[in-house]
N, C-alpha and C. Protein backbone atom coordinates (compact mmCIF):
# COMPACT_ATOMS: atom_id res chain seq x y z
N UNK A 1 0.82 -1.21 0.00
CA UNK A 1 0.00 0.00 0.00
C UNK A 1 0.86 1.26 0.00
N UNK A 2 1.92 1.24 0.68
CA UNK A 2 2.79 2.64 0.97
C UNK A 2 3.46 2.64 -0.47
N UNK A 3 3.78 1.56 -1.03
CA UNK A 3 4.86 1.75 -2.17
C UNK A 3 3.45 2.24 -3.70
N UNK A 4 2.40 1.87 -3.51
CA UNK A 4 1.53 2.30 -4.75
C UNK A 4 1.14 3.84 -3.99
N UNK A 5 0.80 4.28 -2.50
CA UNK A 5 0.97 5.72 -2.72
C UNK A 5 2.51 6.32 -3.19
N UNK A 6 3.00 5.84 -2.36
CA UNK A 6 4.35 6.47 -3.52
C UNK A 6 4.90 6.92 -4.48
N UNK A 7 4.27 5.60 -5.30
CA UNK A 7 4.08 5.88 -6.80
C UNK A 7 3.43 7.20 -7.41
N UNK A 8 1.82 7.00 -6.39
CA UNK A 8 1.23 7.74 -7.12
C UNK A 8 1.56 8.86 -6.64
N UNK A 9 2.02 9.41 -5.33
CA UNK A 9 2.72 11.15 -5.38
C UNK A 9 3.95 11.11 -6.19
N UNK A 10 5.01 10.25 -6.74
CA UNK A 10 5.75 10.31 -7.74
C UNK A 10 5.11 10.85 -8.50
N UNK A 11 4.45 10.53 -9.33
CA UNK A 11 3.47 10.17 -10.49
C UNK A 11 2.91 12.24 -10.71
N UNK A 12 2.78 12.19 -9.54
CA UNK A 12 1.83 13.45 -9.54
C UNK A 12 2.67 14.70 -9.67
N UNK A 13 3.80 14.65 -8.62
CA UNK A 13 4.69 15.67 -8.77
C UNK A 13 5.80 15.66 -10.00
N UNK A 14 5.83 14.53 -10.87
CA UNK A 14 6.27 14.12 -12.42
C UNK A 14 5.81 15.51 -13.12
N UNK A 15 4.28 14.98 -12.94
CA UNK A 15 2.75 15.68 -13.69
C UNK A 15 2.82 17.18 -13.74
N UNK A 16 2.94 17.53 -12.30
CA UNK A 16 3.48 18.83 -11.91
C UNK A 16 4.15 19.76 -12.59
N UNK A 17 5.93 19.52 -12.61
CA UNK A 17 7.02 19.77 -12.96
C UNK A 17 6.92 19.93 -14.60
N UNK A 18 6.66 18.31 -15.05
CA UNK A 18 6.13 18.78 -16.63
C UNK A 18 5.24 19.47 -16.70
N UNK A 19 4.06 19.75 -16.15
CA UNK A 19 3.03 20.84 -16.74
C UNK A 19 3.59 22.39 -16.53
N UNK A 20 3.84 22.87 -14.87
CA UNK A 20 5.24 24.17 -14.65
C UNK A 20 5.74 24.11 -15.67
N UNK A 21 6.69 23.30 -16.85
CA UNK A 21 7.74 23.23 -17.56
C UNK A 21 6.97 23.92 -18.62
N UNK A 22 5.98 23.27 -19.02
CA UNK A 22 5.21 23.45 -20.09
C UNK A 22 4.82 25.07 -20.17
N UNK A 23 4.08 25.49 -19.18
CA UNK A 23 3.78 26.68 -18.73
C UNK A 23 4.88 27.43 -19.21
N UNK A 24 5.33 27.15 -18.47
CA UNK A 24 7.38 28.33 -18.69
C UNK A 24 7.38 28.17 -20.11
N UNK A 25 7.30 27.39 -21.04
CA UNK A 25 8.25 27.36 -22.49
C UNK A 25 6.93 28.34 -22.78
N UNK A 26 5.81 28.53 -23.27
CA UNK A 26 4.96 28.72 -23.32
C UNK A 26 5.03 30.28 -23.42
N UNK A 27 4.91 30.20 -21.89
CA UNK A 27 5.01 31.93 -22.07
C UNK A 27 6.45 32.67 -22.37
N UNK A 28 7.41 31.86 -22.59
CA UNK A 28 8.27 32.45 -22.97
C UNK A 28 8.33 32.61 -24.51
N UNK A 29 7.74 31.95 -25.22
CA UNK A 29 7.30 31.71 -26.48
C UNK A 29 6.87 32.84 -26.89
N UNK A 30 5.95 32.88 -26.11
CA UNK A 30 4.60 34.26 -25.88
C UNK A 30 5.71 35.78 -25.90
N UNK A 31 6.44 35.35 -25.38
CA UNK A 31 7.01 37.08 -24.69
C UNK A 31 7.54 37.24 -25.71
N UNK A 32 8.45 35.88 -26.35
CA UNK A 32 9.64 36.34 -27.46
C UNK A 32 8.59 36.72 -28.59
N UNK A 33 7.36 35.86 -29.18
CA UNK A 33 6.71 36.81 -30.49
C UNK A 33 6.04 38.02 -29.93
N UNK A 34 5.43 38.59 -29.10
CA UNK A 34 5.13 39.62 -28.45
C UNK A 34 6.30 40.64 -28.55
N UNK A 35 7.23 40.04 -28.58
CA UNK A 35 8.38 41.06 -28.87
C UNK A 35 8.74 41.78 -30.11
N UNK A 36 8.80 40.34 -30.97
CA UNK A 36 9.42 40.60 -32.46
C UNK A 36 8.14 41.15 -32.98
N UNK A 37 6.84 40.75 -32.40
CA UNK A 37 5.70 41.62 -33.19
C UNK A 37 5.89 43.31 -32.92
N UNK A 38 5.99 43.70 -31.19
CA UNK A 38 6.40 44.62 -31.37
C UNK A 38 7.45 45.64 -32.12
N UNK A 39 8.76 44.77 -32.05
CA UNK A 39 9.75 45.44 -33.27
C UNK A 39 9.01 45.65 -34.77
N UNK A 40 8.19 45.06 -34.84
CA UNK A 40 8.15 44.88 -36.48
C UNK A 40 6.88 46.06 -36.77
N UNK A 41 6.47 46.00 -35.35
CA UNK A 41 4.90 47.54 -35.62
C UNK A 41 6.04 48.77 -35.79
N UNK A 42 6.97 48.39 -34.76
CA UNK A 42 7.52 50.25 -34.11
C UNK A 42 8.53 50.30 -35.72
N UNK A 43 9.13 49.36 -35.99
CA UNK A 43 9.97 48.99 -37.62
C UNK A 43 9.00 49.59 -38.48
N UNK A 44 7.93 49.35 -38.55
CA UNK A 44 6.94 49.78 -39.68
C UNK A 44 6.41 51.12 -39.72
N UNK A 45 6.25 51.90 -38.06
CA UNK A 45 5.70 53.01 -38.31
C UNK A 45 6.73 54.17 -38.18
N UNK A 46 8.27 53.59 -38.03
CA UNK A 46 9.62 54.53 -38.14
C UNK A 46 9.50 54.63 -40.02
N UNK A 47 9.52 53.47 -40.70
CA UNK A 47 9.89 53.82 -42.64
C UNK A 47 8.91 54.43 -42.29
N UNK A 48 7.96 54.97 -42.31
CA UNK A 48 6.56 55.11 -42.69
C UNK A 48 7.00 56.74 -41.95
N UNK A 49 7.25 56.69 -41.34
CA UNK A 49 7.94 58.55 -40.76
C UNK A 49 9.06 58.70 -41.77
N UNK A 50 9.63 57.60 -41.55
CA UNK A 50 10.97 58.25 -42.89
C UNK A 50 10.48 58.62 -44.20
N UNK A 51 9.20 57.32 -44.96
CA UNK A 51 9.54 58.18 -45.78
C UNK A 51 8.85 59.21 -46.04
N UNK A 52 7.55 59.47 -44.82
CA UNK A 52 7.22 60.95 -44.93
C UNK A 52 7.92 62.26 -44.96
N UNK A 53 8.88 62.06 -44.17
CA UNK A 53 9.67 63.25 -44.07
C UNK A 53 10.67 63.25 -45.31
N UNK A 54 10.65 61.54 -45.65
CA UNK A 54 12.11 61.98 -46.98
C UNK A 54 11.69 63.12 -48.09
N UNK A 55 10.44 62.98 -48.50
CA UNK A 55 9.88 63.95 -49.62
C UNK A 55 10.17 65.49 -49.33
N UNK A 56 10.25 65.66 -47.88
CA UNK A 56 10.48 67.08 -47.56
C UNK A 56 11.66 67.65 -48.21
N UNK A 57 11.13 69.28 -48.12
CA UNK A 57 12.52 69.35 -48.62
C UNK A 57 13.49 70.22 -47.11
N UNK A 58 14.74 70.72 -47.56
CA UNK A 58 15.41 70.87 -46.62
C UNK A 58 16.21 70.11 -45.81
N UNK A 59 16.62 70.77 -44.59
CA UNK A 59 17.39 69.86 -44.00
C UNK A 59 17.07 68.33 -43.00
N UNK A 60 15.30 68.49 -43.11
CA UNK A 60 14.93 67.49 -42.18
C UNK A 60 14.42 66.28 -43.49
N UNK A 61 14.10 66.67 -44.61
CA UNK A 61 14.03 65.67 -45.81
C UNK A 61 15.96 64.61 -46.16
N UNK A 62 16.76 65.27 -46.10
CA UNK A 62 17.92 65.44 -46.39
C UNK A 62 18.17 64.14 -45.55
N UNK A 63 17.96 64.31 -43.73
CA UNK A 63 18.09 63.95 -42.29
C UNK A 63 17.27 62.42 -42.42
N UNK A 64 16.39 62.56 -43.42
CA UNK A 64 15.40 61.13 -43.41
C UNK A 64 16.29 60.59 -44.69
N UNK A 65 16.53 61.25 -45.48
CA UNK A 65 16.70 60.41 -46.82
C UNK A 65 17.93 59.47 -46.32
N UNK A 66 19.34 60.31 -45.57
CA UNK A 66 20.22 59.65 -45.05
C UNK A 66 19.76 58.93 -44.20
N UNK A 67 18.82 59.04 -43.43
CA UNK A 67 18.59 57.51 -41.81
C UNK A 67 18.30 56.51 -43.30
N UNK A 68 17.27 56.52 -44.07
CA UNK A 68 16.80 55.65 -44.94
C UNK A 68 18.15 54.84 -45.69
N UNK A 69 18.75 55.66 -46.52
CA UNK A 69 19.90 55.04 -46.89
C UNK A 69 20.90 54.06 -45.98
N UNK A 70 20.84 54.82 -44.75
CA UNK A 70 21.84 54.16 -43.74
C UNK A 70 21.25 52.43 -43.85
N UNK A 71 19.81 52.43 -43.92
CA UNK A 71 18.98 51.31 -43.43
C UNK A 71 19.14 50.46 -44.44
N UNK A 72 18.58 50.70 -45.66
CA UNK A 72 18.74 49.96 -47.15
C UNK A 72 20.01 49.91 -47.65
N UNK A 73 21.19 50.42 -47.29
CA UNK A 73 22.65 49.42 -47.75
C UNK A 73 23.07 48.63 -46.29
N UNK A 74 22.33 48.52 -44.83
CA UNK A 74 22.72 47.93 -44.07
C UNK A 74 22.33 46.38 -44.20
N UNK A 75 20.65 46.72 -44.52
CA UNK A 75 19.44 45.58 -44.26
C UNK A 75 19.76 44.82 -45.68
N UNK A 76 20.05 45.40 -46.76
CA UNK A 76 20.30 44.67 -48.02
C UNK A 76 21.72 43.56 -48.16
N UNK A 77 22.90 44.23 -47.71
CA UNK A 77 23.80 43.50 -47.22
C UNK A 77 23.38 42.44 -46.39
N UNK A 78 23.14 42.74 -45.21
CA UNK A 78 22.69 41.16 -43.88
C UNK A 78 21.70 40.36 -44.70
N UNK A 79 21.08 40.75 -45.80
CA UNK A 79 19.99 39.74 -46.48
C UNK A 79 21.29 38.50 -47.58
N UNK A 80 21.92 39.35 -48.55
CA UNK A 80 22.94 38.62 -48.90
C UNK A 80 23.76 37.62 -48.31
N UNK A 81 24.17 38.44 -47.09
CA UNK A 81 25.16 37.74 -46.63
C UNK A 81 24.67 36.16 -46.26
N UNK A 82 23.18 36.61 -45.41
CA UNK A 82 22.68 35.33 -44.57
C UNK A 82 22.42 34.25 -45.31
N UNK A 83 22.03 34.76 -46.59
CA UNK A 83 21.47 34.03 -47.47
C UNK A 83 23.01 32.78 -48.24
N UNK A 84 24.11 33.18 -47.97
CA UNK A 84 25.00 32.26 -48.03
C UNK A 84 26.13 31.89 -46.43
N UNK A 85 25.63 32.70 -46.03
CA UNK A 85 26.45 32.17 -44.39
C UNK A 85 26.24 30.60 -44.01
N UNK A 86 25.37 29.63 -44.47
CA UNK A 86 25.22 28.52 -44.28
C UNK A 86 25.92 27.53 -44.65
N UNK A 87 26.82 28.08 -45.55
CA UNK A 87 26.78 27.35 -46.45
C UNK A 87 28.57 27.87 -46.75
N UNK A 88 28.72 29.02 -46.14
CA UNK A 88 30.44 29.47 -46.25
C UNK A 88 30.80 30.18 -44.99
N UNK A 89 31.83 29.83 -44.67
CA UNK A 89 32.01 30.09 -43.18
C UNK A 89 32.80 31.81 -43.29
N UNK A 90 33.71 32.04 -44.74
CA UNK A 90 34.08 33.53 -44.72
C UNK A 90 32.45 34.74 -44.54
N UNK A 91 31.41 33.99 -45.03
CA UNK A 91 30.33 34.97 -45.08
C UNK A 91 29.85 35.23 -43.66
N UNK A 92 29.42 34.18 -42.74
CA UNK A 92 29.57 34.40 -41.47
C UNK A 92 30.83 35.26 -40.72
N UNK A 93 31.80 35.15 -41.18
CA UNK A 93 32.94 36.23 -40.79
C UNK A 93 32.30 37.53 -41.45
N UNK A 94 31.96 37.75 -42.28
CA UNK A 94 31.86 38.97 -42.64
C UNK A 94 30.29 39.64 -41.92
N UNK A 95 29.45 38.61 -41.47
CA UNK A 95 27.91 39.05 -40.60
C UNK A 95 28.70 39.60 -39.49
N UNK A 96 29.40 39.07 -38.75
CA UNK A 96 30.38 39.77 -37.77
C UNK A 96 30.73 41.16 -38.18
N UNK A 97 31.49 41.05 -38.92
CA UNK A 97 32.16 42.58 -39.18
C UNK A 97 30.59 43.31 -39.84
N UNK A 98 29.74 42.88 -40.18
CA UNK A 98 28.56 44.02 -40.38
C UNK A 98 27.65 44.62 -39.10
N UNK A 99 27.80 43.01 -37.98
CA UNK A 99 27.08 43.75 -36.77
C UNK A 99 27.95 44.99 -36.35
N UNK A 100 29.52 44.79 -36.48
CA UNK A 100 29.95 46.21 -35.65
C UNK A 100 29.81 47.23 -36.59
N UNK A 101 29.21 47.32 -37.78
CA UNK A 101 28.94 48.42 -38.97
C UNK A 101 27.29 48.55 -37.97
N UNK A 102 26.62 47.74 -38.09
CA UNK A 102 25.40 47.79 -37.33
C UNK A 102 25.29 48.98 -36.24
N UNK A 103 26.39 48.34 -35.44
CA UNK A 103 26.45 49.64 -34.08
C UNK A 103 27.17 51.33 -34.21
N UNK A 104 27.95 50.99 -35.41
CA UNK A 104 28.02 52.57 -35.93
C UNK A 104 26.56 53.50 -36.61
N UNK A 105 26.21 52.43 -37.43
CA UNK A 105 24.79 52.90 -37.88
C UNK A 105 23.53 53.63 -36.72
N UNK A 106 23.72 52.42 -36.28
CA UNK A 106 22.54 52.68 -35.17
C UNK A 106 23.10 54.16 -34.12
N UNK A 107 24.00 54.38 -34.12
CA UNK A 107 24.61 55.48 -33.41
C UNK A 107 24.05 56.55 -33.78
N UNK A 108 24.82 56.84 -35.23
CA UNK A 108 24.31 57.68 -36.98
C UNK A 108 23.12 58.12 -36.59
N UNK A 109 21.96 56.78 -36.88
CA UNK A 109 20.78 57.57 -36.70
C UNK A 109 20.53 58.26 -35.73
N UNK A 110 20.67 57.88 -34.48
CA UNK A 110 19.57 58.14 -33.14
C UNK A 110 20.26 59.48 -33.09
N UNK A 111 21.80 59.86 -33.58
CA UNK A 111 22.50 61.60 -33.48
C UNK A 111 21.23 62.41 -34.98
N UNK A 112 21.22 61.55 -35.55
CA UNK A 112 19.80 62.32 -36.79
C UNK A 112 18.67 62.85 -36.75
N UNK A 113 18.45 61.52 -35.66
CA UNK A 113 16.87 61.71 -35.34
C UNK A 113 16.73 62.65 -34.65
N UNK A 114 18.20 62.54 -33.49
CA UNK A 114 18.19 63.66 -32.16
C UNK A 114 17.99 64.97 -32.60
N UNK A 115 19.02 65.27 -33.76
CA UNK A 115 19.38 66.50 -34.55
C UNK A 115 18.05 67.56 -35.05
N UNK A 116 17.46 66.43 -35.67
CA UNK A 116 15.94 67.09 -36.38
C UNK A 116 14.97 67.79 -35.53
N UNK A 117 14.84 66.44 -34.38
CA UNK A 117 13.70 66.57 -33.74
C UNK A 117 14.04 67.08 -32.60
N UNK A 118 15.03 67.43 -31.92
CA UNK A 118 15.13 68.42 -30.78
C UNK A 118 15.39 69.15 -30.78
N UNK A 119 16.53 69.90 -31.93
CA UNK A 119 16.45 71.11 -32.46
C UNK A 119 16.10 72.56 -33.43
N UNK A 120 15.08 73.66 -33.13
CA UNK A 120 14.62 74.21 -33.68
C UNK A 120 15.43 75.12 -34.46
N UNK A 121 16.63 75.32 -34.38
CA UNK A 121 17.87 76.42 -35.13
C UNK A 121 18.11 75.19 -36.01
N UNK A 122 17.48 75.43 -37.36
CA UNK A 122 17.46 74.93 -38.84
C UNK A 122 18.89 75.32 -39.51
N UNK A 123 19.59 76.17 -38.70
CA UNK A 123 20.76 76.73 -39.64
C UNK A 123 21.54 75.70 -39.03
N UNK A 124 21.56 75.54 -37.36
CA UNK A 124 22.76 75.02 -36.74
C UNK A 124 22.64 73.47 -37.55
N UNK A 125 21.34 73.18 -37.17
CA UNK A 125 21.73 71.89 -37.73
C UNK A 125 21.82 71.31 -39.03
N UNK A 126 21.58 72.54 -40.42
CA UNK A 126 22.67 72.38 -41.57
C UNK A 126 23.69 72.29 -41.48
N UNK A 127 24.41 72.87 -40.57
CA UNK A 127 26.05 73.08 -40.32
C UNK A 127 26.14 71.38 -40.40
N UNK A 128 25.14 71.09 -38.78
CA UNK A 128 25.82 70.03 -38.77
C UNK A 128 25.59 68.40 -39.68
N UNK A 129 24.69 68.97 -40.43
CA UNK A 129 24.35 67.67 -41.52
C UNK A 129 25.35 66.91 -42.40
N UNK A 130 26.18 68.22 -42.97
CA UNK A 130 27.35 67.49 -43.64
C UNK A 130 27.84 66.63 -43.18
N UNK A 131 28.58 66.90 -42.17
CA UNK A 131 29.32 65.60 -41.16
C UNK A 131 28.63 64.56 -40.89
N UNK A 132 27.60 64.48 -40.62
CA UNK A 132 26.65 63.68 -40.03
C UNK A 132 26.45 62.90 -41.72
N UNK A 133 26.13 63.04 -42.11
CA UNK A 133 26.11 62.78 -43.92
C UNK A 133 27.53 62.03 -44.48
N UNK A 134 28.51 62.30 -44.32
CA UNK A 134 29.72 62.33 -44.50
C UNK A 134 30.10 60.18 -43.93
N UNK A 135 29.93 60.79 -42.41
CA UNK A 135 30.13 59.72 -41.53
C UNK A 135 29.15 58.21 -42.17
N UNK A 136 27.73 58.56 -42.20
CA UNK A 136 26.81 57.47 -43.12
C UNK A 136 27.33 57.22 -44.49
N UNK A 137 28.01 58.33 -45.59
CA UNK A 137 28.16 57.40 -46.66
C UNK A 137 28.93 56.57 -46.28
N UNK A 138 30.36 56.90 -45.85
CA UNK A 138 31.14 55.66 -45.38
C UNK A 138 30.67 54.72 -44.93
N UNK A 139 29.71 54.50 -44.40
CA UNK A 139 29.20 53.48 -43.67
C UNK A 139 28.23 52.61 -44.66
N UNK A 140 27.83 53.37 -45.84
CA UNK A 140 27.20 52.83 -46.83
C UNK A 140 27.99 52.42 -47.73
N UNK A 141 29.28 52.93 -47.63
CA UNK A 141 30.16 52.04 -48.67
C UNK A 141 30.98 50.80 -48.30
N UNK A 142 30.83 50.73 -46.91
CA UNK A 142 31.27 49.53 -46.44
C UNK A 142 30.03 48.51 -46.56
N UNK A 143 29.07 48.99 -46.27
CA UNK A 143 28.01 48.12 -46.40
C UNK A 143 27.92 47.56 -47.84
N UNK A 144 28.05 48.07 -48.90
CA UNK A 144 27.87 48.19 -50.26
C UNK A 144 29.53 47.11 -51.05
N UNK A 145 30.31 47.78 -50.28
CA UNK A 145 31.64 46.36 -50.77
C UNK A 145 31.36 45.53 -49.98
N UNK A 146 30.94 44.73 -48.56
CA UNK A 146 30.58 44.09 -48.41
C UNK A 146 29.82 42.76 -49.54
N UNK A 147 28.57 43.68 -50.08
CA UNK A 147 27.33 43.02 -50.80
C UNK A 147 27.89 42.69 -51.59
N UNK A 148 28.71 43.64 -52.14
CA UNK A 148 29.52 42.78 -54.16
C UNK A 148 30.71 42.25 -53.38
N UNK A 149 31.09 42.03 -52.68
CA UNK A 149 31.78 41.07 -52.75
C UNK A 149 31.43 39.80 -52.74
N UNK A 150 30.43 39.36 -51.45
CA UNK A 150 29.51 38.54 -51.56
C UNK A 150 28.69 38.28 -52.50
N UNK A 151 28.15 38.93 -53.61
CA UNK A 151 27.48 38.26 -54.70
C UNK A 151 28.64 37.84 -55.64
N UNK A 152 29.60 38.48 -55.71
CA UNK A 152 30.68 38.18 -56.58
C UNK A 152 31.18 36.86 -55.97
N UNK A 153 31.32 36.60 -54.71
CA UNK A 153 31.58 34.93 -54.58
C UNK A 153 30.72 33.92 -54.84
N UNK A 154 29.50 34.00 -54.59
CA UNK A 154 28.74 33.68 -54.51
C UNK A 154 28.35 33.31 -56.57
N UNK A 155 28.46 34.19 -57.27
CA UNK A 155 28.35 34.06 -58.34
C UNK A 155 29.67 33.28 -59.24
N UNK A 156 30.89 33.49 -58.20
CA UNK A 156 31.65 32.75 -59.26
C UNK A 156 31.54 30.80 -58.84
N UNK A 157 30.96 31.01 -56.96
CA UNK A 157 30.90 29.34 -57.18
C UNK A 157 29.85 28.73 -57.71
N UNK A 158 28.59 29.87 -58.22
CA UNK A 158 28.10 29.12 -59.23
C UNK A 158 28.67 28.54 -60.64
N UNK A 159 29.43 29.63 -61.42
CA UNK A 159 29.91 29.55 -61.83
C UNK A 159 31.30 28.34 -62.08
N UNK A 160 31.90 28.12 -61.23
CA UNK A 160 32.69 26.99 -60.99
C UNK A 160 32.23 25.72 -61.03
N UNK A 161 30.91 25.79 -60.72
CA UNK A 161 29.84 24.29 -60.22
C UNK A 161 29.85 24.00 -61.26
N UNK A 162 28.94 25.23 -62.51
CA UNK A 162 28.67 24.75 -62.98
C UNK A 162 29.71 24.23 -64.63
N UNK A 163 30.80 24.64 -64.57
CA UNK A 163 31.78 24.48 -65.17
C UNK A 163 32.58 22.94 -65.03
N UNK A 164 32.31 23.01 -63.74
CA UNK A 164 32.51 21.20 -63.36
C UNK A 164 31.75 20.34 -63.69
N UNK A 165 30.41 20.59 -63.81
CA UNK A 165 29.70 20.29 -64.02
C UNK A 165 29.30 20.11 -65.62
N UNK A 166 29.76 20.69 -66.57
CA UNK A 166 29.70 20.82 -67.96
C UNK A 166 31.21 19.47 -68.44
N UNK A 167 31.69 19.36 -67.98
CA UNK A 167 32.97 18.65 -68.07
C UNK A 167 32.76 17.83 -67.69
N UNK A 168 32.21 17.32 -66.22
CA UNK A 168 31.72 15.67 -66.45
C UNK A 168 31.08 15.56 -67.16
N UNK A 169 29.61 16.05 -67.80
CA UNK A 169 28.65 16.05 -69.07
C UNK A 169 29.38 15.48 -69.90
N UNK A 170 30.83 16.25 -70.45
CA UNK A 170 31.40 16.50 -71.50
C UNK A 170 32.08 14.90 -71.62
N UNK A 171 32.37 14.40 -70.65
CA UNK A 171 33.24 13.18 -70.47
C UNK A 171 32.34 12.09 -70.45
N UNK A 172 30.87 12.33 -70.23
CA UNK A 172 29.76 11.19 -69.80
C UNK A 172 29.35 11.26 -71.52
N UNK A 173 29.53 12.08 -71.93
CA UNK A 173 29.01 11.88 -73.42
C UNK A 173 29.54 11.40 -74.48
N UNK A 174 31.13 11.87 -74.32
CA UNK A 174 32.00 10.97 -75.20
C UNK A 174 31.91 9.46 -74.85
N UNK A 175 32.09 9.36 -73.81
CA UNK A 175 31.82 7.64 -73.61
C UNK A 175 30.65 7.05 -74.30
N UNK A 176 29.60 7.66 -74.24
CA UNK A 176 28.05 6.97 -74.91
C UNK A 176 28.39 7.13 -75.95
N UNK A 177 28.84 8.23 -76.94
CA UNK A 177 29.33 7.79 -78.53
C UNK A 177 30.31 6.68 -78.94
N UNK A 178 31.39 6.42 -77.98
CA UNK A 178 32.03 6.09 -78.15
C UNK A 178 31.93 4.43 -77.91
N UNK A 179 31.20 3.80 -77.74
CA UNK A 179 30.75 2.22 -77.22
C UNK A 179 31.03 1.83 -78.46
N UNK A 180 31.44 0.29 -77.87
CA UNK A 180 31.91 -1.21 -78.46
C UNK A 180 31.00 -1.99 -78.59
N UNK A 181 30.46 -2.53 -79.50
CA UNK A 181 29.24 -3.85 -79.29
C UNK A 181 29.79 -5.03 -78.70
N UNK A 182 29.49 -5.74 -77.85
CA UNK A 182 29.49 -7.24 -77.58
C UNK A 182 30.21 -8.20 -78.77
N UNK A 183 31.58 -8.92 -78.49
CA UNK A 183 31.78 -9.86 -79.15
C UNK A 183 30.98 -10.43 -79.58
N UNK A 184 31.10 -11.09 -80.94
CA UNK A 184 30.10 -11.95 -81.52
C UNK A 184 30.70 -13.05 -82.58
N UNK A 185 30.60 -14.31 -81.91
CA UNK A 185 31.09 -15.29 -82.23
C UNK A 185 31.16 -14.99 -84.12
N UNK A 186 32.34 -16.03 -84.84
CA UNK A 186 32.88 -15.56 -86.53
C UNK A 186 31.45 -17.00 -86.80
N UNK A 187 30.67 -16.12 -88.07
CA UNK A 187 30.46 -16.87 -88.84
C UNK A 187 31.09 -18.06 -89.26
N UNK A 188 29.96 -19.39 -89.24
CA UNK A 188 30.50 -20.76 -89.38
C UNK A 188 31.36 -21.06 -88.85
N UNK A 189 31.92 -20.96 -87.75
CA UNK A 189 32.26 -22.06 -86.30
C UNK A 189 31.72 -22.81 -86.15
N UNK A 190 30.37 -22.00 -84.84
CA UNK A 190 29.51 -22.85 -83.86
C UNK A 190 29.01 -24.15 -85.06
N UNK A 191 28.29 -23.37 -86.10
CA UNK A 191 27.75 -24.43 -86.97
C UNK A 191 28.76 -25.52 -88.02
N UNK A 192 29.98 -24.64 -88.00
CA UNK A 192 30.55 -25.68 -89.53
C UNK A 192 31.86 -26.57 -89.26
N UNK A 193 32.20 -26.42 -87.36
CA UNK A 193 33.33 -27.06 -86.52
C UNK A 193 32.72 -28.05 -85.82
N UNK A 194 32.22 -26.81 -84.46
CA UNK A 194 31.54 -27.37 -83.48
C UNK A 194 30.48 -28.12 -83.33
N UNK A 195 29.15 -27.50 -84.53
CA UNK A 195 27.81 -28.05 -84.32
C UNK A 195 28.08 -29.24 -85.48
N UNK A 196 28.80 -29.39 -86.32
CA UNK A 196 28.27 -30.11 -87.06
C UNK A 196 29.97 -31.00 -87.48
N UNK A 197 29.65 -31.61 -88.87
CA UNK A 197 31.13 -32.71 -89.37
C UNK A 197 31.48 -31.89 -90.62
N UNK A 198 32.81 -31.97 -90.81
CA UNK A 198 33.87 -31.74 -92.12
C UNK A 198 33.30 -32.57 -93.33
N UNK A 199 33.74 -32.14 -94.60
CA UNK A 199 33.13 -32.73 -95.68
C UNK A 199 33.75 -34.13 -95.42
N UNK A 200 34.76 -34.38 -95.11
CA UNK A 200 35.46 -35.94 -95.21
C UNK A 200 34.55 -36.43 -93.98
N UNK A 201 34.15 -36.14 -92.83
CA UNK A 201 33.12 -37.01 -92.08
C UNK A 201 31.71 -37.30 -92.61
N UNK A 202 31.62 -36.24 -93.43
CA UNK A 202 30.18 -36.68 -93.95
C UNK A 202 30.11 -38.14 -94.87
N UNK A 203 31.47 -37.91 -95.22
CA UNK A 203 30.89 -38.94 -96.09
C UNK A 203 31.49 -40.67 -95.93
């Protein structure tokens, strides 16, 4: 009797622990898409300010067009890259060296955003746009040799594949022209040796 209750508070506090467990993955599940949903609203209604303001003109059109650019040679690169990092371990070296391009970027903007939107002296902060401008192309041209370099590898090992690939073809085909038929026993042997007698036995 003591060893089947046993069991069954085993049994129960098993039940327990896995269901707690369950719970926990669960809502952590919960928190992490609750999250990325949030990034992807506050992501959607920042372009959606950018590119209202990019049309402007002046120095706060100018201030969006650069955050925008900063974004589309950053986000276009990490799409390339990822898209062969699986598969080549230099491309993963190079997602590295784009996250720390990442944290210059992200710097870039939030001094842009700061620039526009907290300050009302339109002159001061022409002054300071150039620089601020200056600092992002660089950052767009690293982003930008990055990408061709990566499509340029990426395109020549297609290229290579498929060059290897044309050459075994090339070698699988000469062979199929090139076939031997099956020996085939000489006329009148089997029948005029083997199967049968010489004129002097016939007769």
């Amino acid at each position: 009797m003591e060893i089947a209750v046993a069991v069954m508070v085993l049994t129960f506090l098993v039940f327990v622990a896995l269901a707690v467990r369950t719970v926990r993955s669960v809502k952590r599940r919960a928190e992490r898409a609750g999250r990325e949903l949030r990034q992807k609203v506050n992501r959607t209604v920042s372009e959606a300010t950018l590119a209202a303001r990019a049309v402007q003109p002046g120095v706060i059109g100018e201030a969006a067009r650069t955050r925008r650019e900063l974004r589309s040679a950053l986000d276009g690169t990490r799409g390339v890259l990822r898209a062969g990092a699986a598969d080549d371990p230099a491309l993963r070296e190079s997602l590295a060296l784009l996250d720390q391009l990442y944290g210059h970027a992200r710097q870039l903007d939030g001094e842009l955003e700061t620039l526009v939107a907290g300050d009302p002296d339109r002159g001061w902060v022409a002054s300071r746009l150039p620089a601020l401008r200056e600092r992002a192309q660089r950052i767009v041209r690293s982003a930008d040799s990055l990408r061709q370099a990566a499509l340029e590898r990426a395109h020549r090992h297609d290229a290579d594949a498929l060059n290897a690939l044309h050459e075994q073809i090339a070698v699988e085909a000469s062979a199929l022209r090139h076939w031997a038929p099956a020996a085939q026993p000489e006329p009148g042997i089997e029948g005029g040796v083997e199967g049968g007698k010489g004129p002097q036995e016939r007769r």
